[in-house]
Protein backbone atom coordinates (compact mmCIF):
# COMPACT_ATOMS: atom_id res chain seq x y z
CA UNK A 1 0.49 -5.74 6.35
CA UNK A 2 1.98 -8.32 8.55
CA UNK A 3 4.63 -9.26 6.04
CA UNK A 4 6.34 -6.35 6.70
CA UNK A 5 7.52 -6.94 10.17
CA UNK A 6 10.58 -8.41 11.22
CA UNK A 7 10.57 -12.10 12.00
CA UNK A 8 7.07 -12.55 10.73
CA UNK A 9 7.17 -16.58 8.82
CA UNK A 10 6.07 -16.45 5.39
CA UNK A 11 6.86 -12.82 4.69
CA UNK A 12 7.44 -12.93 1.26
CA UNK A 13 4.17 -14.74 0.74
CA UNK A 14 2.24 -11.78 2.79
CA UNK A 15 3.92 -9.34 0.68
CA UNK A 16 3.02 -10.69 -2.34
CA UNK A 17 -0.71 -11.11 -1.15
CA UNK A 18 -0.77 -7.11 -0.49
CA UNK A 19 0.51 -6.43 -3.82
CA UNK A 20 -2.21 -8.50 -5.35
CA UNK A 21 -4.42 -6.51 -2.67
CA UNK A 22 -3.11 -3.12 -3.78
CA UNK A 23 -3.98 -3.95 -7.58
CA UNK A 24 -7.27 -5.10 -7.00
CA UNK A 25 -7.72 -1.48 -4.83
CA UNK A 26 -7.63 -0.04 -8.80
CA UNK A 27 -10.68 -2.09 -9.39
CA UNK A 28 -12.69 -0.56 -6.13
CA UNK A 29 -11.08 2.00 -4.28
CA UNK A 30 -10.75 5.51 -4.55
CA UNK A 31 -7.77 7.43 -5.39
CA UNK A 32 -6.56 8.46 -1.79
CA UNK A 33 -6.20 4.81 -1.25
CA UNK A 34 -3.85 3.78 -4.24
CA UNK A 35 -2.09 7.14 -3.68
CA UNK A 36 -1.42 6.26 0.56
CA UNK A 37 -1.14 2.24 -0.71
CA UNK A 38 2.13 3.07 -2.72
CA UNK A 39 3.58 5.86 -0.62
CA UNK A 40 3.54 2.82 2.03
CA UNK A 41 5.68 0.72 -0.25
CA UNK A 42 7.73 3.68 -1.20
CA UNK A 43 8.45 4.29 2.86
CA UNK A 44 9.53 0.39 2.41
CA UNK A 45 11.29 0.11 -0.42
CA UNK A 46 14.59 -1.71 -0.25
CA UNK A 47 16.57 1.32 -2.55
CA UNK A 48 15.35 4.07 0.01
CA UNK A 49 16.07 3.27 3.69
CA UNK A 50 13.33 4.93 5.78
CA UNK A 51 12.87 5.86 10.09
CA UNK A 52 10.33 3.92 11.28
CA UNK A 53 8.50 7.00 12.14
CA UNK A 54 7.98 7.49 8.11
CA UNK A 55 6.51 4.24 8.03
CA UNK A 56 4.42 4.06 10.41
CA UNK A 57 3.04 7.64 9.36
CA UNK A 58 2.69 6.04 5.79
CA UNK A 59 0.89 3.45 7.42
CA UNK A 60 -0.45 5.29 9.51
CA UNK A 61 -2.04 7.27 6.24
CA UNK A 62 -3.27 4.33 4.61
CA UNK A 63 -4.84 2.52 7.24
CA UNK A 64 -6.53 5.63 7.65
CA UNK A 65 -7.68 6.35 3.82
CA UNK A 66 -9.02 2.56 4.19
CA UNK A 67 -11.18 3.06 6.86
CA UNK A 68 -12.83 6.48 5.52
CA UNK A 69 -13.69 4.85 2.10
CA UNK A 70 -15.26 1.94 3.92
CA UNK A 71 -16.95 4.30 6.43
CA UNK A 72 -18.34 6.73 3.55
CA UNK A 73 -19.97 3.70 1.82
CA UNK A 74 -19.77 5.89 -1.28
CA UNK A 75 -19.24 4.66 -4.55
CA UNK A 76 -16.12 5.43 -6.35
CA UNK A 77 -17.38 7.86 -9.49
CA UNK A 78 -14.69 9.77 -10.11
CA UNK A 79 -10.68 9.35 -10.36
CA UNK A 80 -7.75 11.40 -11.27
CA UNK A 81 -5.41 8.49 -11.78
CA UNK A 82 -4.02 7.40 -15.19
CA UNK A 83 -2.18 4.44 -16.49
CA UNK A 84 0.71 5.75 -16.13
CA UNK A 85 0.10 5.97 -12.27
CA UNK A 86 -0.32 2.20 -11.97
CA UNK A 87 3.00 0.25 -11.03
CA UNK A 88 3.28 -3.56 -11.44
CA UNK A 89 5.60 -4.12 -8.54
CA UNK A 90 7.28 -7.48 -6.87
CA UNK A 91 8.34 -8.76 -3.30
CA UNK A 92 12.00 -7.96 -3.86
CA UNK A 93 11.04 -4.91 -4.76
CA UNK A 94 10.36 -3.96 -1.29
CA UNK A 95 11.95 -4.75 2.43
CA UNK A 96 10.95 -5.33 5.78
CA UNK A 97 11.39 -2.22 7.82
């Protein structure tokens, strides 16, 4: 998540890498994770100015949804999630807060 500070070199690169993160997360992960991975971006996103108290909650959230998956060691059987929940999204899409 380091791409999303200010005044961090190679930004756009870092962003891009947690993108391709965040997709692969489809492939492993269970839903709580995708959900709290794109209500990060959303607290990001360049169209929707944020406080950084939302972000860091929304981080917050995810970091947090990361660490119980990896904690339950529980495989992913289940999942509400549809197609049309998946969003193919790109660095300008988002900002640094």
């Amino acid at each position: 998540m380091k791409g999303f500070y200010v005044g961090v070199a190679d930004a756009e690169a870092l962003k891009s890498e947690f993108l391709n993160q965040l997709n692969q997360c489809w492939l492993y992960c269970p839903d709580e994770v995708i959900k709290n991975g794109y209500a990060f971006l959303d607290s990001v996103h360049t169209k929707e100015m944020q406080t950084g108290s939302v972000k860091e909650k929304a981080m917050g959230e995810l970091v947090s949804s990361i660490r119980k998956d990896l904690l339950s060691r529980k495989l992913v059987k289940n999942t509400i999630l549809t197609e049309s929940d998946f969003r193919h999204l790109q660095c300008n899409d988002i900002q640094q807060p």
